[in-house]
C-alpha atoms as a PDB file:
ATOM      1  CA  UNK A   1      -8.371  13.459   4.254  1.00  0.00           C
ATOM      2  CA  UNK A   2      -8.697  10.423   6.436  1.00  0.00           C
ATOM      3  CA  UNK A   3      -7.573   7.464   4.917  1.00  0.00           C
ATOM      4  CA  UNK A   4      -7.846   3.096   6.372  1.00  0.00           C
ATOM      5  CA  UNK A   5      -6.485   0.214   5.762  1.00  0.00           C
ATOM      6  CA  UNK A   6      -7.913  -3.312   6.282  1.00  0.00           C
ATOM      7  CA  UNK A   7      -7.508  -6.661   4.787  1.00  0.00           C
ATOM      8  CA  UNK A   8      -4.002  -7.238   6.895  1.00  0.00           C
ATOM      9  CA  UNK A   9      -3.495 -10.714   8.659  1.00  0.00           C
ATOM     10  CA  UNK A  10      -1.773 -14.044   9.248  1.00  0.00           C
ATOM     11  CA  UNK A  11      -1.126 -16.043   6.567  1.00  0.00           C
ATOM     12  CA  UNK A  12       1.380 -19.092   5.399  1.00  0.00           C
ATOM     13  CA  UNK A  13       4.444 -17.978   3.152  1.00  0.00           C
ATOM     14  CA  UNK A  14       3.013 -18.585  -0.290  1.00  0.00           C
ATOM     15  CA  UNK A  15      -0.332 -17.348   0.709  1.00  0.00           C
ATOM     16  CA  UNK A  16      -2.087 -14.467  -0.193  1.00  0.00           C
ATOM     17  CA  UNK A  17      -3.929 -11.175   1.125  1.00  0.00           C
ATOM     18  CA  UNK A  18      -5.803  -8.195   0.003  1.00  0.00           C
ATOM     19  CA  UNK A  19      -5.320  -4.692   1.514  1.00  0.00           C
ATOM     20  CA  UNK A  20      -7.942  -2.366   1.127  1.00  0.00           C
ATOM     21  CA  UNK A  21      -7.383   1.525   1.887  1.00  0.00           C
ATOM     22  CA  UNK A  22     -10.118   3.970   1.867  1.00  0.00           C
ATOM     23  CA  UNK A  23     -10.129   7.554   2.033  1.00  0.00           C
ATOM     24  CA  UNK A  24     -13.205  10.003   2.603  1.00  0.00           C
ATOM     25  CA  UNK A  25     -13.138  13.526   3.519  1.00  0.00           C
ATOM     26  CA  UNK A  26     -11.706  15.270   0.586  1.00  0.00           C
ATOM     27  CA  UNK A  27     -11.401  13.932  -3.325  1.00  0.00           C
ATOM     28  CA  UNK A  28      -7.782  12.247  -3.567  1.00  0.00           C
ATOM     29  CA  UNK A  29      -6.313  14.142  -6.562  1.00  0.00           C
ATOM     30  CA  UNK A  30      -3.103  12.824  -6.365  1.00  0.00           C
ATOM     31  CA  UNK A  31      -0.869   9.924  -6.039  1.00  0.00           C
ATOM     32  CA  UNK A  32      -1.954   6.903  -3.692  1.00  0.00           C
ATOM     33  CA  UNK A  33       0.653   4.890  -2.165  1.00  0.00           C
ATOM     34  CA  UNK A  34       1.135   1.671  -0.165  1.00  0.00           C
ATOM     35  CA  UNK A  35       4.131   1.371   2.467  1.00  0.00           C
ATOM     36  CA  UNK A  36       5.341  -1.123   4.659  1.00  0.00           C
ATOM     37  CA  UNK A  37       7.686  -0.780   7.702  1.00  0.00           C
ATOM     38  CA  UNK A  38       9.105  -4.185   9.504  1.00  0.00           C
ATOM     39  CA  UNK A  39      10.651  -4.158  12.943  1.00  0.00           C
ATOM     40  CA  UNK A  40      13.580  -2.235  13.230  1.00  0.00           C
ATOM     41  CA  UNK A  41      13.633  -1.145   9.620  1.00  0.00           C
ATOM     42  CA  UNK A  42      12.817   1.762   7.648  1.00  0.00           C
ATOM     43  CA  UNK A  43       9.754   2.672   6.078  1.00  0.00           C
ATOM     44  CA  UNK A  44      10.079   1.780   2.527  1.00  0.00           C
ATOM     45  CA  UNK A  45       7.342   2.349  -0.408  1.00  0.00           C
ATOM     46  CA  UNK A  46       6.399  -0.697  -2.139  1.00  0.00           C
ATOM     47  CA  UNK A  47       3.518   0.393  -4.378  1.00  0.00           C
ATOM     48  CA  UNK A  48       2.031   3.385  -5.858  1.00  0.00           C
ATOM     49  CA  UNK A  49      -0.508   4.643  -8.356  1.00  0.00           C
ATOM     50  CA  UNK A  50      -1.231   7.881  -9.745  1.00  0.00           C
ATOM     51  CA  UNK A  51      -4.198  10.147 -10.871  1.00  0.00           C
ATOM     52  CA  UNK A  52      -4.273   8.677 -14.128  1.00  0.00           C
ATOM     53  CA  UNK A  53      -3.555   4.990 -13.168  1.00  0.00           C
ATOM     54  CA  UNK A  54      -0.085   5.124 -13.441  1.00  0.00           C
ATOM     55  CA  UNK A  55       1.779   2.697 -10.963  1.00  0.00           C
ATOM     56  CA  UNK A  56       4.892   1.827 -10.061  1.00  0.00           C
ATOM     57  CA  UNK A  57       6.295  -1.092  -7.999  1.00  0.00           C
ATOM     58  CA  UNK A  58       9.448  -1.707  -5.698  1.00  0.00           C
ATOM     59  CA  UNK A  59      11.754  -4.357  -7.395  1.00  0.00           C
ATOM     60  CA  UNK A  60      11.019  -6.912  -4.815  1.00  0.00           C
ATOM     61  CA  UNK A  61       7.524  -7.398  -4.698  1.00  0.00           C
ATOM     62  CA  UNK A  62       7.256  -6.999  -8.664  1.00  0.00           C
ATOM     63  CA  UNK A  63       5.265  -9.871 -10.188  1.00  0.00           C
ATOM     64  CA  UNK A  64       3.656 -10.936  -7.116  1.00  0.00           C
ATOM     65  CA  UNK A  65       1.900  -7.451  -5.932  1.00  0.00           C
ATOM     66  CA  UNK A  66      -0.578  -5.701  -7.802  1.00  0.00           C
ATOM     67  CA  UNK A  67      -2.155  -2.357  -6.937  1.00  0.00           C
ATOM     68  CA  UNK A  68      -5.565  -0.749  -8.408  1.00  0.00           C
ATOM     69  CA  UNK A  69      -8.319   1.151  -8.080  1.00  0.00           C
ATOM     70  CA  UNK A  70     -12.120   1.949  -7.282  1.00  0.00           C
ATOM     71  CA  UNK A  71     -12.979   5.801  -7.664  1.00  0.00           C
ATOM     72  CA  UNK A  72     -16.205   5.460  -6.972  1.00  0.00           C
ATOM     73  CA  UNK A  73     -15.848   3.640  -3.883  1.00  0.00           C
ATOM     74  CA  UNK A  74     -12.858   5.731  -3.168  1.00  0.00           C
ATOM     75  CA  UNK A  75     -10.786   2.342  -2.796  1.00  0.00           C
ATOM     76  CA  UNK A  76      -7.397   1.424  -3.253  1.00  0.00           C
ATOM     77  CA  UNK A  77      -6.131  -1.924  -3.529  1.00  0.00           C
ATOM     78  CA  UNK A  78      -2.934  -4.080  -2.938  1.00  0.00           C
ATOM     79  CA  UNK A  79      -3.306  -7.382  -3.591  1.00  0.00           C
ATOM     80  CA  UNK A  80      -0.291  -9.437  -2.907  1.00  0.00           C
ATOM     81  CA  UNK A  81       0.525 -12.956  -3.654  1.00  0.00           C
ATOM     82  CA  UNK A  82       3.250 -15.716  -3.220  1.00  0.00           C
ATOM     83  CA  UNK A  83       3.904 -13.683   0.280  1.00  0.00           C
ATOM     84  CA  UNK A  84       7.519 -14.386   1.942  1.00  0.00           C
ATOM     85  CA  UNK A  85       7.989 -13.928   5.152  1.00  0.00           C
ATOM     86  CA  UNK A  86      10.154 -10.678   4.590  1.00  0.00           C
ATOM     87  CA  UNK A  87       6.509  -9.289   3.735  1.00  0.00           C
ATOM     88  CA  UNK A  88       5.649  -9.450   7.323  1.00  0.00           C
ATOM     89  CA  UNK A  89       5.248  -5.916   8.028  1.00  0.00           C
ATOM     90  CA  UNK A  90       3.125  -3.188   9.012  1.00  0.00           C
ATOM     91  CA  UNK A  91       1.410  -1.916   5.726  1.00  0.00           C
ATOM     92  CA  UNK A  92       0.339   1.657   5.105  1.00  0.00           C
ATOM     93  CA  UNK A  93      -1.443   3.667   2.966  1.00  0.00           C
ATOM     94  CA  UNK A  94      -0.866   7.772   1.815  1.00  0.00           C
ATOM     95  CA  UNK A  95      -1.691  10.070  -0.174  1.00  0.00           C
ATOM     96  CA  UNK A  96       0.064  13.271  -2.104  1.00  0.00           C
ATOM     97  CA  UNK A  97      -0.866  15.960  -4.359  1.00  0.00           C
ATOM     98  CA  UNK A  98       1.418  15.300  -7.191  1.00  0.00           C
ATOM     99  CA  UNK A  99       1.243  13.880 -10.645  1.00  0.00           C
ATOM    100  CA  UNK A 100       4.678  11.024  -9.876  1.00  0.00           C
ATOM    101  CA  UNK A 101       5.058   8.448  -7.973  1.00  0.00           C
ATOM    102  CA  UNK A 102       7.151   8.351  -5.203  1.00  0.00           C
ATOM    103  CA  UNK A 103       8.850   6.220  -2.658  1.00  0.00           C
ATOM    104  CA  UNK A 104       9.880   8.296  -0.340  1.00  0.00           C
ATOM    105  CA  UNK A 105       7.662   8.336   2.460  1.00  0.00           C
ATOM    106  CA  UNK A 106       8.024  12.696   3.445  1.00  0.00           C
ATOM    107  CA  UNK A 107       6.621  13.403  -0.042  1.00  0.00           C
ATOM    108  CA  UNK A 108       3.454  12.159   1.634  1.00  0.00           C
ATOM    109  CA  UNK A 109       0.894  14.135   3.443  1.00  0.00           C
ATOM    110  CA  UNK A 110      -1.497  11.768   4.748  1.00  0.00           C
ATOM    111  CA  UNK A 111      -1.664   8.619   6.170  1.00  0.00           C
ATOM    112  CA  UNK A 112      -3.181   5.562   7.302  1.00  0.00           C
ATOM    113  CA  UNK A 113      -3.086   3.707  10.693  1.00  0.00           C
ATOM    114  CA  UNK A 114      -1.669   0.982   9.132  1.00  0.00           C
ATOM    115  CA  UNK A 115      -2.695  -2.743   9.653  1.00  0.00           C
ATOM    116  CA  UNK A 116      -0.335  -5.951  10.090  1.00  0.00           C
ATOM    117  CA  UNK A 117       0.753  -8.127   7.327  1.00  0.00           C
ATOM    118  CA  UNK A 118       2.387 -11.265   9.137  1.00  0.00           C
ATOM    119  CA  UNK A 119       3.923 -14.448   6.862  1.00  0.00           C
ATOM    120  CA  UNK A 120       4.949 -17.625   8.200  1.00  0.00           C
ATOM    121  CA  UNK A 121       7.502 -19.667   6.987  1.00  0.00           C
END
């Protein structure tokens, strides 16, 4: 399973973006997952939805992120608004096999690149 994310960027604290992550060579039957890590911090999971379109957000982007779905364009989404500049990260994708979401980012199998998420103050 390959998966990539796009949509990261610059943008003014209060602004918004759109990440997009795709996946292609195998179905994703499992939970889907955004993560961010910042410089000199650890990974943490911000975002996750499940096979049946579950989700499940961290406590401080609640209200201002919002994940979802495409199957048949194998998509998923994070759009995030009212960005601080403690978003500034770099935001990942992954993918599991199980039926919960989860945080914690060695539950994982697969991942993304990853693509930069910077907010100015």
């Amino acid at each position: 399973v390959q998966l990539r994310e796009s949509g990261g960027g610059l943008v003014h604290a209060g602004g918004s973006l759109t990440l997009s992550c795709t996946f292609a060579g195998a179905p994703v039957d499992g939970v889907i997952a955004w993560f961010r890590q910042a410089p000199g911090k650890e990974r943490e999971g911000i975002s996750c939805i499940t096979k049946s379109d579950t989700y499940d957000y961290l406590d401080s982007v609640k209200g201002r992120f919002t994940i979802s779905r495409e199957r048949l364009r194998n998509l998923v989404y994070l759009q995030m608004n009212s960005l601080k500049p403690e978003d500034t990260a770099v935001y990942y994708c992954a993918t599991t096999r199980s039926y919960y979401c989860s945080g914690l980012d060695y539950e994982y199998n697969y991942w993304g690149q990853g693509t930069q998420v910077t907010v100015s103050s």
